[in-house]
PDB file of N, CA and C in Angstrom:
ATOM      1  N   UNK A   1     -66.354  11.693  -1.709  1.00  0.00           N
ATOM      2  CA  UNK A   1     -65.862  11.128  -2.931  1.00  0.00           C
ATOM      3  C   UNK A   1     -66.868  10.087  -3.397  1.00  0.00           C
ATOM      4  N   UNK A   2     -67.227  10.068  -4.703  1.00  0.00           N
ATOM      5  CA  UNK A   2     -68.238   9.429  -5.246  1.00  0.00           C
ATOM      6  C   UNK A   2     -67.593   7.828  -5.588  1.00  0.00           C
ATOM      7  N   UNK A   3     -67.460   7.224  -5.512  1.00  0.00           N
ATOM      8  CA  UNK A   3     -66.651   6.086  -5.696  1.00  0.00           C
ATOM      9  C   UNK A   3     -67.500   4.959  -6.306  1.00  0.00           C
ATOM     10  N   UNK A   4     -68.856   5.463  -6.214  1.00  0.00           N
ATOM     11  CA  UNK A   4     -70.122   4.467  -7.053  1.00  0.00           C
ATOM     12  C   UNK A   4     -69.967   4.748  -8.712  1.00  0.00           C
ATOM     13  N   UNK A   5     -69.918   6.107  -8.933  1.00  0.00           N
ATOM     14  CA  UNK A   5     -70.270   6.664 -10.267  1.00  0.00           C
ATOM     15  C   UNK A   5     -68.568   6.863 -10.732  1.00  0.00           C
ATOM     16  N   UNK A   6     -67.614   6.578 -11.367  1.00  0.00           N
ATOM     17  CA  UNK A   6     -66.568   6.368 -11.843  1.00  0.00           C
ATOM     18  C   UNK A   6     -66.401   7.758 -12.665  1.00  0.00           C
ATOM     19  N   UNK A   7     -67.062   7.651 -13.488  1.00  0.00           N
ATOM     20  CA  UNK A   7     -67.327   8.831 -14.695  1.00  0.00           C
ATOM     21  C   UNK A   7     -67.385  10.352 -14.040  1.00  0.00           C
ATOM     22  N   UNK A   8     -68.052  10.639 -12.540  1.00  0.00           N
ATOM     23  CA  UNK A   8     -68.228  11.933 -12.061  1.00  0.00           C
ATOM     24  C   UNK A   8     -66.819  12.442 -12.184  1.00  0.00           C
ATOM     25  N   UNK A   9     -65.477  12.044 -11.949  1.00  0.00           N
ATOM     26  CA  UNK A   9     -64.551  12.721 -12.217  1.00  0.00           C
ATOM     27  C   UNK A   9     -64.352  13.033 -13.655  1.00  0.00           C
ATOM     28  N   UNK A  10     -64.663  12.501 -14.733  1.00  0.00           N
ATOM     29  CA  UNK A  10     -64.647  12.915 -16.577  1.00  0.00           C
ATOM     30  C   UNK A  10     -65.530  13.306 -16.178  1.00  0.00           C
ATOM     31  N   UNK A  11     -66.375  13.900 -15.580  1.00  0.00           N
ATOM     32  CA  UNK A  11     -67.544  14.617 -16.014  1.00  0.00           C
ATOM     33  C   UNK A  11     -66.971  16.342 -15.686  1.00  0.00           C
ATOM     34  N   UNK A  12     -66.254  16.424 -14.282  1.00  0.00           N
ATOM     35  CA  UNK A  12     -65.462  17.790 -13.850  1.00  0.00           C
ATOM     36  C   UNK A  12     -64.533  17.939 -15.041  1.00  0.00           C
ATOM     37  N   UNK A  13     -63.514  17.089 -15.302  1.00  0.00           N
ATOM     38  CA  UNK A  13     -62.586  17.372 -16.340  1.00  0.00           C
ATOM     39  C   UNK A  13     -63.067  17.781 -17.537  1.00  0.00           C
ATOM     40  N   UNK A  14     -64.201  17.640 -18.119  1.00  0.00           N
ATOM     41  CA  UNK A  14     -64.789  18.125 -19.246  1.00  0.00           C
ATOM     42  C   UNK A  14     -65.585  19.098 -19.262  1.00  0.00           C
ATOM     43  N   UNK A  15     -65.836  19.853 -17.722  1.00  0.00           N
ATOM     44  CA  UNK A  15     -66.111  20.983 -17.624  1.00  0.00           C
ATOM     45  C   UNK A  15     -65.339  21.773 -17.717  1.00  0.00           C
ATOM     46  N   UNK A  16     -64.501  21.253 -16.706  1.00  0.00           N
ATOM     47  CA  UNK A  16     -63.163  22.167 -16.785  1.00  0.00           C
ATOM     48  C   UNK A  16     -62.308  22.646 -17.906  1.00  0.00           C
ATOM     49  N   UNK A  17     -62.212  21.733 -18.797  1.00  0.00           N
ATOM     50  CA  UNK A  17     -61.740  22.133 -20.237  1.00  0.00           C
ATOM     51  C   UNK A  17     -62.467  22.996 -20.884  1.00  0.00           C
ATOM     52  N   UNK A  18     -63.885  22.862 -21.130  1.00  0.00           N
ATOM     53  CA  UNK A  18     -65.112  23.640 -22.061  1.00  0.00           C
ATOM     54  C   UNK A  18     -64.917  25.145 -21.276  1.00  0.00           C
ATOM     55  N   UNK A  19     -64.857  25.441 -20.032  1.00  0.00           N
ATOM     56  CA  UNK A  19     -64.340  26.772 -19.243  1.00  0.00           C
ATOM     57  C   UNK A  19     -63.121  27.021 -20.078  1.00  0.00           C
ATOM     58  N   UNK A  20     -61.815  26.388 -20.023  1.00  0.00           N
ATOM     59  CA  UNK A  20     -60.873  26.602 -20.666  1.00  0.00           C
ATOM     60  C   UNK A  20     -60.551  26.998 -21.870  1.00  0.00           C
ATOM     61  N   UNK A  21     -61.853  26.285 -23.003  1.00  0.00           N
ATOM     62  CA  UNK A  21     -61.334  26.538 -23.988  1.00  0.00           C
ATOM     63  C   UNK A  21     -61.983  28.033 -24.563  1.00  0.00           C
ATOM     64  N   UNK A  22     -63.172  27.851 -23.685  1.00  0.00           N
ATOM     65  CA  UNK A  22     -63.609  29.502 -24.062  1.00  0.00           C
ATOM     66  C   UNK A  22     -62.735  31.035 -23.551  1.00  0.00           C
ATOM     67  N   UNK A  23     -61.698  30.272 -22.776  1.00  0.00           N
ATOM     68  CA  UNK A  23     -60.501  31.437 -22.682  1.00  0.00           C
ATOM     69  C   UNK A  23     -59.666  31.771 -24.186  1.00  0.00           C
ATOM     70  N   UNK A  24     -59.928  30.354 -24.721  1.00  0.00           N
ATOM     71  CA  UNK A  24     -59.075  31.152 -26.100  1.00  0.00           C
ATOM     72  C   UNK A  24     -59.190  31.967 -27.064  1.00  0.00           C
ATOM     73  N   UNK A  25     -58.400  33.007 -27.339  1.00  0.00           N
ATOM     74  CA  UNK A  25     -58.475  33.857 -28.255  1.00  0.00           C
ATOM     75  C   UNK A  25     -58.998  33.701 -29.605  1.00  0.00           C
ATOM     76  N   UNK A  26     -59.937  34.246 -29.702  1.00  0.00           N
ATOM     77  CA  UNK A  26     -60.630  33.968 -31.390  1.00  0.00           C
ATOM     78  C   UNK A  26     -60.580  35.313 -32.184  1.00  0.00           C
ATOM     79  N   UNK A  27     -60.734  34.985 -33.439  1.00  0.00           N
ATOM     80  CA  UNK A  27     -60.041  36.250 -34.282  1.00  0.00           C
ATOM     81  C   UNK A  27     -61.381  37.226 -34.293  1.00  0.00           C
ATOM     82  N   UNK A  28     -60.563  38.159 -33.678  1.00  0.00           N
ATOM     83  CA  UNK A  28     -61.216  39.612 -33.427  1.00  0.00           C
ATOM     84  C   UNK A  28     -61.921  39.857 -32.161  1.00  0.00           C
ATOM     85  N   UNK A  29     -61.281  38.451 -31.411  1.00  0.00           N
ATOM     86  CA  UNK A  29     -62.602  38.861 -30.110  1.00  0.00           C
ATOM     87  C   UNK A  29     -61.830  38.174 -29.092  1.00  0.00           C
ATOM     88  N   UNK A  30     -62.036  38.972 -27.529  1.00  0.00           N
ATOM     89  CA  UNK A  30     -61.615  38.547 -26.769  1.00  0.00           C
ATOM     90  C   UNK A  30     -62.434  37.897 -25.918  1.00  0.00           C
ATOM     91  N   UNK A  31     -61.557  36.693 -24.683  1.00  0.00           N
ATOM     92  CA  UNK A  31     -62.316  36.078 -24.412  1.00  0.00           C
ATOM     93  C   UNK A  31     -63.163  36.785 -23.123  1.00  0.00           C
ATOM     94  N   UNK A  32     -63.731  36.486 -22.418  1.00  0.00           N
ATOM     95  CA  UNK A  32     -64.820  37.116 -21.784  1.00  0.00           C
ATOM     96  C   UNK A  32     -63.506  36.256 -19.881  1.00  0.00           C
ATOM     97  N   UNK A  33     -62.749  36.726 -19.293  1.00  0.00           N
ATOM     98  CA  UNK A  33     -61.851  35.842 -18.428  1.00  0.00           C
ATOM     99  C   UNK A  33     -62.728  36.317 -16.692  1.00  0.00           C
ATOM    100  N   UNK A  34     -63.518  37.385 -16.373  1.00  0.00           N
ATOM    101  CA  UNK A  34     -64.191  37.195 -15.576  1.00  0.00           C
ATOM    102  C   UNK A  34     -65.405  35.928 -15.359  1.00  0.00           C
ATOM    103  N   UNK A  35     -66.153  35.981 -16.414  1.00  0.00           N
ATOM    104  CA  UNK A  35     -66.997  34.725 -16.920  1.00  0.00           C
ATOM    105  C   UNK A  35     -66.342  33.334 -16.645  1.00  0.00           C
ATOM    106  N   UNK A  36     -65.095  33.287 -17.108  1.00  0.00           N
ATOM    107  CA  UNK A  36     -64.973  31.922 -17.131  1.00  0.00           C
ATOM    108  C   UNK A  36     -64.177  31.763 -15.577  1.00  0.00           C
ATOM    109  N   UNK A  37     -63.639  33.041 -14.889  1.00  0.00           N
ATOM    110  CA  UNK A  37     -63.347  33.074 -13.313  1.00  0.00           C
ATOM    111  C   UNK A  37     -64.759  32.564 -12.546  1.00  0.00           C
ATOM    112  N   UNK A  38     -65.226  33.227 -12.999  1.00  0.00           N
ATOM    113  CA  UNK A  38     -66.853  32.673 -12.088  1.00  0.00           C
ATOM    114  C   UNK A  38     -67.083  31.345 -11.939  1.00  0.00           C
ATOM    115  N   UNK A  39     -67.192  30.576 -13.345  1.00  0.00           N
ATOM    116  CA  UNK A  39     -67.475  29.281 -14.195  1.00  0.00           C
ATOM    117  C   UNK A  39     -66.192  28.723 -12.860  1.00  0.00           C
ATOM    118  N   UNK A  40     -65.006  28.957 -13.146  1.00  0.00           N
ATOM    119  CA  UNK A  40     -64.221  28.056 -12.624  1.00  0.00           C
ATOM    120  C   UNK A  40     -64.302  28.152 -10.671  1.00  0.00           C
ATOM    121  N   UNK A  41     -64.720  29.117 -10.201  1.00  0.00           N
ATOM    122  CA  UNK A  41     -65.634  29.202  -8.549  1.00  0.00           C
ATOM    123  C   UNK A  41     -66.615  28.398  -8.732  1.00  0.00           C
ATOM    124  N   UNK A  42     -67.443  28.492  -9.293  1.00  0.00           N
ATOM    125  CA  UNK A  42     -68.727  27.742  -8.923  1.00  0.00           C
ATOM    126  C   UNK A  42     -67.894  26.100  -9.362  1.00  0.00           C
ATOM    127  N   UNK A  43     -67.275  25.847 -10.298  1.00  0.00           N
ATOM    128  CA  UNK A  43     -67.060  24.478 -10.220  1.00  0.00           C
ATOM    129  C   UNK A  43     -66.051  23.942  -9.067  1.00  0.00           C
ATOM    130  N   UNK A  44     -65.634  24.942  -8.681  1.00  0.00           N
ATOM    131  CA  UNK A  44     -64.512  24.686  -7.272  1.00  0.00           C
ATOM    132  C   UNK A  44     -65.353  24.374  -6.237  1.00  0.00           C
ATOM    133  N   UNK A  45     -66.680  25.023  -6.048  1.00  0.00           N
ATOM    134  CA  UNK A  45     -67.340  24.881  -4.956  1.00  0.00           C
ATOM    135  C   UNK A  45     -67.967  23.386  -4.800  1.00  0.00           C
ATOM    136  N   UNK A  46     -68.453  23.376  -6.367  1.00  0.00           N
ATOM    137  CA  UNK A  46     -69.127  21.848  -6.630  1.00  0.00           C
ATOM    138  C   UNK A  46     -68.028  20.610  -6.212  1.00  0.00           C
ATOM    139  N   UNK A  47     -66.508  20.810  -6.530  1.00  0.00           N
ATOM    140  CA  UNK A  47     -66.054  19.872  -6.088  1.00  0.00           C
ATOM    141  C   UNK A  47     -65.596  19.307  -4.869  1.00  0.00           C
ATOM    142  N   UNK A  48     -66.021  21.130  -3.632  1.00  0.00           N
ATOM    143  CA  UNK A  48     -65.399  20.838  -2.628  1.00  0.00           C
ATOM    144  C   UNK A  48     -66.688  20.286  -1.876  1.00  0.00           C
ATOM    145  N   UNK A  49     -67.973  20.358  -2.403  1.00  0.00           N
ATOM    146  CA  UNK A  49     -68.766  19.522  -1.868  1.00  0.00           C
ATOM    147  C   UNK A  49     -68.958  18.170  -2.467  1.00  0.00           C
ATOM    148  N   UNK A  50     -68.339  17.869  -2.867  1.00  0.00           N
ATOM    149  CA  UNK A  50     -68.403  16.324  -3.668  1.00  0.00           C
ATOM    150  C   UNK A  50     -67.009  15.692  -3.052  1.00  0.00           C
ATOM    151  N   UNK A  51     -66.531  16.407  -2.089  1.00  0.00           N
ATOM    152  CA  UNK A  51     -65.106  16.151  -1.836  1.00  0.00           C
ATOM    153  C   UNK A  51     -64.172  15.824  -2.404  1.00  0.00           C
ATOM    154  N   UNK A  52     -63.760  16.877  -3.235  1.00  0.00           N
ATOM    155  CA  UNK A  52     -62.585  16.368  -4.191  1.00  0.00           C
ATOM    156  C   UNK A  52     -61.474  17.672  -4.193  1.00  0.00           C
ATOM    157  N   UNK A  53     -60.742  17.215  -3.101  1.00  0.00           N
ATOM    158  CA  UNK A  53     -59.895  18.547  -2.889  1.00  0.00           C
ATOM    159  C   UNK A  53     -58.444  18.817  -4.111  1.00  0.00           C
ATOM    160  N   UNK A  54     -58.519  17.822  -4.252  1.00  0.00           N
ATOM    161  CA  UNK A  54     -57.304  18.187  -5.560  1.00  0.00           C
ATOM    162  C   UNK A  54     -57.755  19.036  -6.668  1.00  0.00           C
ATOM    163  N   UNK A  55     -58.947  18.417  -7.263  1.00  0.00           N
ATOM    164  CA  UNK A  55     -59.929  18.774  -8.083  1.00  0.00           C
ATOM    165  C   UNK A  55     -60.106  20.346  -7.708  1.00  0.00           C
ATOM    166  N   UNK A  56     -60.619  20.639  -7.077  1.00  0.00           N
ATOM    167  CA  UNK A  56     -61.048  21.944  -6.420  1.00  0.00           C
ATOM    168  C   UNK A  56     -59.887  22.973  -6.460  1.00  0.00           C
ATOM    169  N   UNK A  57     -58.215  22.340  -6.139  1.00  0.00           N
ATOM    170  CA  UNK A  57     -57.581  23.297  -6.023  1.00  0.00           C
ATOM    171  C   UNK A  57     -57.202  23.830  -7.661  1.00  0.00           C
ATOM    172  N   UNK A  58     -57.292  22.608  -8.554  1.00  0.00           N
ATOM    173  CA  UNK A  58     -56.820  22.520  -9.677  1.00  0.00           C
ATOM    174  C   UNK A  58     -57.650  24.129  -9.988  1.00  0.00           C
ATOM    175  N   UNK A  59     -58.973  24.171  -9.895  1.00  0.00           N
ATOM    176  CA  UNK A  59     -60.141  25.078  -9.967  1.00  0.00           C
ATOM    177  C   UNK A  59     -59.711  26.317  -9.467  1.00  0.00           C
ATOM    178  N   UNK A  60     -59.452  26.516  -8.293  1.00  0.00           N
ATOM    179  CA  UNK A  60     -58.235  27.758  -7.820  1.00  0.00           C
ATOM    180  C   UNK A  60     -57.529  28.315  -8.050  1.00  0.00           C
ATOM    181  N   UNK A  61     -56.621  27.616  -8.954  1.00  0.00           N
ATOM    182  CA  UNK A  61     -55.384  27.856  -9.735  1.00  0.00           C
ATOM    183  C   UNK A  61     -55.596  28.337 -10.947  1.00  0.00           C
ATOM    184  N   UNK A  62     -56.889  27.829 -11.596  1.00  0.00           N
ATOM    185  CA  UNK A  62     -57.238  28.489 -12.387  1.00  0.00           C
ATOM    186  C   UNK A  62     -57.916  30.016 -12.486  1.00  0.00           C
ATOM    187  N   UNK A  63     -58.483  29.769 -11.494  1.00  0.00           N
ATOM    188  CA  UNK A  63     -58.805  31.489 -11.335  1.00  0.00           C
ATOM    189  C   UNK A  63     -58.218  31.990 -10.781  1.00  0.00           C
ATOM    190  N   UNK A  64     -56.820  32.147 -10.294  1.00  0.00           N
ATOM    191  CA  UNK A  64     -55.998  32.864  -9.506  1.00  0.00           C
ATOM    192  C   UNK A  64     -55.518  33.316 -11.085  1.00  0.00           C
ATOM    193  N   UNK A  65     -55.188  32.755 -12.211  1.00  0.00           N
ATOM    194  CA  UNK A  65     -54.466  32.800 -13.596  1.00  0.00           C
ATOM    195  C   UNK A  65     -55.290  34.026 -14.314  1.00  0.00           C
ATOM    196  N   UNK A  66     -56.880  33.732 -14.563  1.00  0.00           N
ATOM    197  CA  UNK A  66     -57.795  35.064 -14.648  1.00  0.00           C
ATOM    198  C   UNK A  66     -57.915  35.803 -14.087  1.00  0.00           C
ATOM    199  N   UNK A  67     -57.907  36.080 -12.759  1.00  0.00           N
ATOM    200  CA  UNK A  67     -57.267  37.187 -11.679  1.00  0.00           C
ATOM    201  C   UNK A  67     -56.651  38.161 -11.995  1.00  0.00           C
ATOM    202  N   UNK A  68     -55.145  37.189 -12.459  1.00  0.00           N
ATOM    203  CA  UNK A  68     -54.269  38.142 -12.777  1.00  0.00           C
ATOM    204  C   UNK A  68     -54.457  38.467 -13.806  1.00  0.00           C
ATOM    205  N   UNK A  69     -54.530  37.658 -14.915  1.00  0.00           N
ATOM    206  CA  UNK A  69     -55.013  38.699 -16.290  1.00  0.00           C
ATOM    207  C   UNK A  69     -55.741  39.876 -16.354  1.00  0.00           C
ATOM    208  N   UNK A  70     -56.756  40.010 -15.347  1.00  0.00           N
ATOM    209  CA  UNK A  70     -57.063  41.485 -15.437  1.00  0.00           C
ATOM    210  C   UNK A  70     -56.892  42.080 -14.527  1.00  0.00           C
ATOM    211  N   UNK A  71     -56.227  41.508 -14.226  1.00  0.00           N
ATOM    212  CA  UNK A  71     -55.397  42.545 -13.071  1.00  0.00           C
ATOM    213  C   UNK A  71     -55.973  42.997 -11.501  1.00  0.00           C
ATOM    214  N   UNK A  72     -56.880  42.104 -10.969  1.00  0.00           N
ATOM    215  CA  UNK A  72     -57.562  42.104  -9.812  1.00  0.00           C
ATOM    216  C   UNK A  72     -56.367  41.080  -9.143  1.00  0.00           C
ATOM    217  N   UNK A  73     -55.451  41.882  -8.461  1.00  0.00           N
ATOM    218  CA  UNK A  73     -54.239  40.792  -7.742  1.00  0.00           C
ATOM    219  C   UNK A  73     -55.147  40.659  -6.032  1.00  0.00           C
ATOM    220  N   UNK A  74     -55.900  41.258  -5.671  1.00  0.00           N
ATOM    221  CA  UNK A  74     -56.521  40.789  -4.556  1.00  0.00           C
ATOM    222  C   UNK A  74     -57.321  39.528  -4.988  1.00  0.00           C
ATOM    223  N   UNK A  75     -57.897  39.163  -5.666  1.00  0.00           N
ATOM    224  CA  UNK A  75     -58.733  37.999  -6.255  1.00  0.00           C
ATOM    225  C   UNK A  75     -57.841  37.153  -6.679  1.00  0.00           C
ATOM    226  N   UNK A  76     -56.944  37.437  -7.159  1.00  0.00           N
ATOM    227  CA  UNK A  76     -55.469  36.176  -7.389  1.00  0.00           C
ATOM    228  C   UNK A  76     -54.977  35.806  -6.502  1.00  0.00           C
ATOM    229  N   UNK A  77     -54.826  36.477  -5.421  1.00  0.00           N
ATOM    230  CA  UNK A  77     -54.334  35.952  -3.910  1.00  0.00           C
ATOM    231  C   UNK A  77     -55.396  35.080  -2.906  1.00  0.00           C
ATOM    232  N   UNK A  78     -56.413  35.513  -3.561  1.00  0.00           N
ATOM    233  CA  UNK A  78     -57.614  34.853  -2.523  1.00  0.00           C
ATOM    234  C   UNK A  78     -57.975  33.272  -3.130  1.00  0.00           C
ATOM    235  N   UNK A  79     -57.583  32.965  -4.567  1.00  0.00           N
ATOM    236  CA  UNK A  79     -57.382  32.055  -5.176  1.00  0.00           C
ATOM    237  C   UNK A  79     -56.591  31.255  -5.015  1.00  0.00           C
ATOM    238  N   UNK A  80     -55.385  32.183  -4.550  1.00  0.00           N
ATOM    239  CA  UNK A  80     -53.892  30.836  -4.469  1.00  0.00           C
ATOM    240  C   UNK A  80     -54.377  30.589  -3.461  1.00  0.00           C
ATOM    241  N   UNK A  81     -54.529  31.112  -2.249  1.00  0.00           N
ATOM    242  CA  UNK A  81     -55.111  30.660  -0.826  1.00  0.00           C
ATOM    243  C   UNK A  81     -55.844  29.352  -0.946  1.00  0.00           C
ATOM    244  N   UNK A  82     -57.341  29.529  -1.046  1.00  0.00           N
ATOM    245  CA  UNK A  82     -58.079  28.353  -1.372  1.00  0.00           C
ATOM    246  C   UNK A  82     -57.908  27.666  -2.043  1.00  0.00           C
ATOM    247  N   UNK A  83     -56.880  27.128  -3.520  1.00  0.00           N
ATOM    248  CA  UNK A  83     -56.092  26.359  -3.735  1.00  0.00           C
ATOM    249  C   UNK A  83     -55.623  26.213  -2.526  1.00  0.00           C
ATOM    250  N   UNK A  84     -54.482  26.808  -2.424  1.00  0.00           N
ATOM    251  CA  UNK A  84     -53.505  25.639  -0.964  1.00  0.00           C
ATOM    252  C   UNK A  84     -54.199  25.409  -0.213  1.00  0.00           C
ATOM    253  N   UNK A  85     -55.596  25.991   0.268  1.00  0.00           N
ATOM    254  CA  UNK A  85     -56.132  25.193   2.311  1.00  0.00           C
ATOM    255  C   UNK A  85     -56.232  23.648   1.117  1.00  0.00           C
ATOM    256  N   UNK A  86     -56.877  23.955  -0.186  1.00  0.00           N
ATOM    257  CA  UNK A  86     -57.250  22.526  -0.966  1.00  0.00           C
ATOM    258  C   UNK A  86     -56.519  21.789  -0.778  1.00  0.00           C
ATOM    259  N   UNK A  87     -55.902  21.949  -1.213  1.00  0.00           N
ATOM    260  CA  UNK A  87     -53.906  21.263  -1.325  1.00  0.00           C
ATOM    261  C   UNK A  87     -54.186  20.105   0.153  1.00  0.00           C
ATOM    262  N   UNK A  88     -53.677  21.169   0.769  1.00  0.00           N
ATOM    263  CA  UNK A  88     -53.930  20.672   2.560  1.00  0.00           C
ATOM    264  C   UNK A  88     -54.741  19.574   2.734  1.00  0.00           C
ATOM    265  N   UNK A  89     -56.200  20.057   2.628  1.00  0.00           N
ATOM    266  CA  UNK A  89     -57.204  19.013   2.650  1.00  0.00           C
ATOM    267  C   UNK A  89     -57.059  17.986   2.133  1.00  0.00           C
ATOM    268  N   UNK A  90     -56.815  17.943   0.685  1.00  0.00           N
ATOM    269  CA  UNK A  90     -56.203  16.650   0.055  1.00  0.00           C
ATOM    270  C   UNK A  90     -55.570  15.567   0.941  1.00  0.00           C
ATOM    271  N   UNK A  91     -54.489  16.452   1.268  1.00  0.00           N
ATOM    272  CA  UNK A  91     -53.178  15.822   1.893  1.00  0.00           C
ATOM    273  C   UNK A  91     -53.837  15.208   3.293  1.00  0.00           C
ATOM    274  N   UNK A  92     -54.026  15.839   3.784  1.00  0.00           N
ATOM    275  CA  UNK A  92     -54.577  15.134   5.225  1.00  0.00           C
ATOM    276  C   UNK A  92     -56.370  13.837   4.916  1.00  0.00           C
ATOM    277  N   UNK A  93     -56.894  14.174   4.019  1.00  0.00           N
ATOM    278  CA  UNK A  93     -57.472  12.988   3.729  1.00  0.00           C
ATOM    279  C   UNK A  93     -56.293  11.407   3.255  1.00  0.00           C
ATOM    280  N   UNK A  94     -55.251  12.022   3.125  1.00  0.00           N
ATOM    281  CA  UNK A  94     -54.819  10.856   2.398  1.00  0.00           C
ATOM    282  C   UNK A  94     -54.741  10.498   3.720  1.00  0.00           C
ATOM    283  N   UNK A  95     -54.198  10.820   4.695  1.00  0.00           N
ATOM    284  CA  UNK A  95     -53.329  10.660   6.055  1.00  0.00           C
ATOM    285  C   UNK A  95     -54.031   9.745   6.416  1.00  0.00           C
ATOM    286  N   UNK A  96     -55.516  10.903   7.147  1.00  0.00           N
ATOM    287  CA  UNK A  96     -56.603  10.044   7.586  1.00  0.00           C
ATOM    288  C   UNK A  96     -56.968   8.583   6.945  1.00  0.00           C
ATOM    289  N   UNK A  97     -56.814   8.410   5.667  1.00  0.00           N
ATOM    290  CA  UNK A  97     -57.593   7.201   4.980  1.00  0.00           C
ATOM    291  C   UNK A  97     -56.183   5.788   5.391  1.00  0.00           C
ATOM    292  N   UNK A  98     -54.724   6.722   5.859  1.00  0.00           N
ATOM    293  CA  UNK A  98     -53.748   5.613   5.372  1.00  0.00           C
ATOM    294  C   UNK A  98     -53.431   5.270   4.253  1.00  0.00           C
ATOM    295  N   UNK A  99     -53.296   6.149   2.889  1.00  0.00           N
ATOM    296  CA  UNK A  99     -53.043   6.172   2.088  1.00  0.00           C
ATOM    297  C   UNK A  99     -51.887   6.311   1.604  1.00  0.00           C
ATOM    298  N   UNK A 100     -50.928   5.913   0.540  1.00  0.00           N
ATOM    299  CA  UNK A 100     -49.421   5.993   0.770  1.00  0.00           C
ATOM    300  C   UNK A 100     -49.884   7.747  -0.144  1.00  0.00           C
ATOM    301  N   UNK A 101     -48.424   8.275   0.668  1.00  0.00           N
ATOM    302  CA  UNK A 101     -48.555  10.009   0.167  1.00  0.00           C
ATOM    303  C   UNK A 101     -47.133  10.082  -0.221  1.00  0.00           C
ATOM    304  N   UNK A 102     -46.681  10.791  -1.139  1.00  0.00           N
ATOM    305  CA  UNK A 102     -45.512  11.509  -1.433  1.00  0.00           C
ATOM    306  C   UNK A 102     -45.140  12.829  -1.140  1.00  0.00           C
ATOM    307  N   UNK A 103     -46.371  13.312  -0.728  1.00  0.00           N
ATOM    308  CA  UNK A 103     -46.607  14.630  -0.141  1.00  0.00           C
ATOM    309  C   UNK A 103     -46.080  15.514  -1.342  1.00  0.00           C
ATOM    310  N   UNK A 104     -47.029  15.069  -2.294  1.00  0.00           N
ATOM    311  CA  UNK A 104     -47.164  16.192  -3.505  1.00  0.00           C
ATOM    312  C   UNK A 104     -48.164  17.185  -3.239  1.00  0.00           C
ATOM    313  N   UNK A 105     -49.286  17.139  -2.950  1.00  0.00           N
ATOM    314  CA  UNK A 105     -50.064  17.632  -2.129  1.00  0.00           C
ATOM    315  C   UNK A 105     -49.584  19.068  -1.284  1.00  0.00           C
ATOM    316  N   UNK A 106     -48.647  18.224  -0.419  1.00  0.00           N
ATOM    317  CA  UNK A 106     -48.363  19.404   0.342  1.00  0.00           C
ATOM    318  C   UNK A 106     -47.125  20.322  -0.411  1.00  0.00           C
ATOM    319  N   UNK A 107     -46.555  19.506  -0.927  1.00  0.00           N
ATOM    320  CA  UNK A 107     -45.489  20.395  -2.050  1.00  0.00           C
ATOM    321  C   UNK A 107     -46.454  21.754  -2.668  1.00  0.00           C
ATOM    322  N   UNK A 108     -47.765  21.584  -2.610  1.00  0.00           N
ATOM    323  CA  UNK A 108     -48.441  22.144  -4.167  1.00  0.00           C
ATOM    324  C   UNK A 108     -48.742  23.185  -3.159  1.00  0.00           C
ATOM    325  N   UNK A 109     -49.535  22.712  -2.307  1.00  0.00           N
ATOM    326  CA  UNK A 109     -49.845  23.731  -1.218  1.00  0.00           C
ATOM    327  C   UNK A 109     -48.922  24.962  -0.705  1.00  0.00           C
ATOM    328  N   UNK A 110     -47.786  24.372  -0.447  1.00  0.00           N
ATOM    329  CA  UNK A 110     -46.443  25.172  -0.017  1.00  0.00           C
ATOM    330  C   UNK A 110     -46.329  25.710  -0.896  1.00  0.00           C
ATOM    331  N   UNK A 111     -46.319  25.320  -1.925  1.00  0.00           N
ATOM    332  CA  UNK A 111     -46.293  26.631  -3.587  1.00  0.00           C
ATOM    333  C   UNK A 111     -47.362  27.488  -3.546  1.00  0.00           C
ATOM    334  N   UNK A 112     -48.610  26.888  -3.559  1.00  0.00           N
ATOM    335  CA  UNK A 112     -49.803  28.397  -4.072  1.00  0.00           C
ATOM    336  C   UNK A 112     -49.320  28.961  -2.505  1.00  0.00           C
ATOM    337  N   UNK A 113     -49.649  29.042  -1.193  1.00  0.00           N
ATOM    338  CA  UNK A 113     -49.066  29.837  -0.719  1.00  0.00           C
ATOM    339  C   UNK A 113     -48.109  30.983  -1.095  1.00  0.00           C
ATOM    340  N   UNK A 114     -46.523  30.349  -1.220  1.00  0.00           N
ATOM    341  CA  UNK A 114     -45.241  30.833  -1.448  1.00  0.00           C
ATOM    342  C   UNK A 114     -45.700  32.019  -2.432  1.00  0.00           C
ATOM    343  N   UNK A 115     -46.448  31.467  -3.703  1.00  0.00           N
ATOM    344  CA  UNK A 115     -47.190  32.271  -4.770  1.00  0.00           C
ATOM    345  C   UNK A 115     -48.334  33.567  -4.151  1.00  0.00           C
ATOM    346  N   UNK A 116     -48.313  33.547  -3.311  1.00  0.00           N
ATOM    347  CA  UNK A 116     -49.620  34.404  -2.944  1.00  0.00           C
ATOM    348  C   UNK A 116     -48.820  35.016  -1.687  1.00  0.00           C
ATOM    349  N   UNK A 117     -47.856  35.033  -1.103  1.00  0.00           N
ATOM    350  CA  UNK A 117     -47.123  35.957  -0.447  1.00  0.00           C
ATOM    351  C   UNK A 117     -46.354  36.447  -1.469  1.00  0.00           C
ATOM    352  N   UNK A 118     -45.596  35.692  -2.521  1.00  0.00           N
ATOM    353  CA  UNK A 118     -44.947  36.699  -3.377  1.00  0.00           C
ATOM    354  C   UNK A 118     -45.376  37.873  -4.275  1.00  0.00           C
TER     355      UNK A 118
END
């Protein structure tokens, strides 16, 4: 976790949106949702080396969503997965640090799971 540079987290969130918004439908053309599945892996990867496991799962969740849109449900499942180990990770950094937890974290986790057996 970067804790020098403040801004590196607005810097993911404004990637993450610009991925997003090129999912939207424009007149006469569809959006390109493998492309922006990719876009949203490679930024999952960037955050899980910058250690930012929430961040990362958020990234998961999103491509588990393009997954399913075209209908690759093996790639939607492999998504909810790595979301939740994220989830996890999160959660047990808080542990480790002594951080107060509500164990939303693990709530989220227990969901993309639950989501990816169902």
């Amino acid at each position: 976790m970067d804790v020098t540079n403040p801004g590196t987290n607005q810097d993911y969130l404004n990637e993450f949106k610009a991925i997003s918004n090129k999912l939207k439908k424009r007149f006469l053309r569809r959006p390109n949702v493998s492309e922006a599945s990719d876009q949203f892996n490679r930024l999952a990867k960037k955050l899980r080396d910058n250690e930012e496991p929430q961040y990362e799962a958020a990234c998961y969740l999103a491509v588990s969503r393009c997954e399913q849109s075209i209908g690759n449900y093996s790639g939607e499942i492999e998504a909810l997965v790595s979301a939740a180990r994220a989830y996890l990770n999160a959660e047990m950094n808080l542990k480790r640090i002594g951080g107060p937890s509500f164990q939303d974290h693990l709530l989220d986790a227990i969901d993309s799971f639950s989501s990816a057996i169902g």
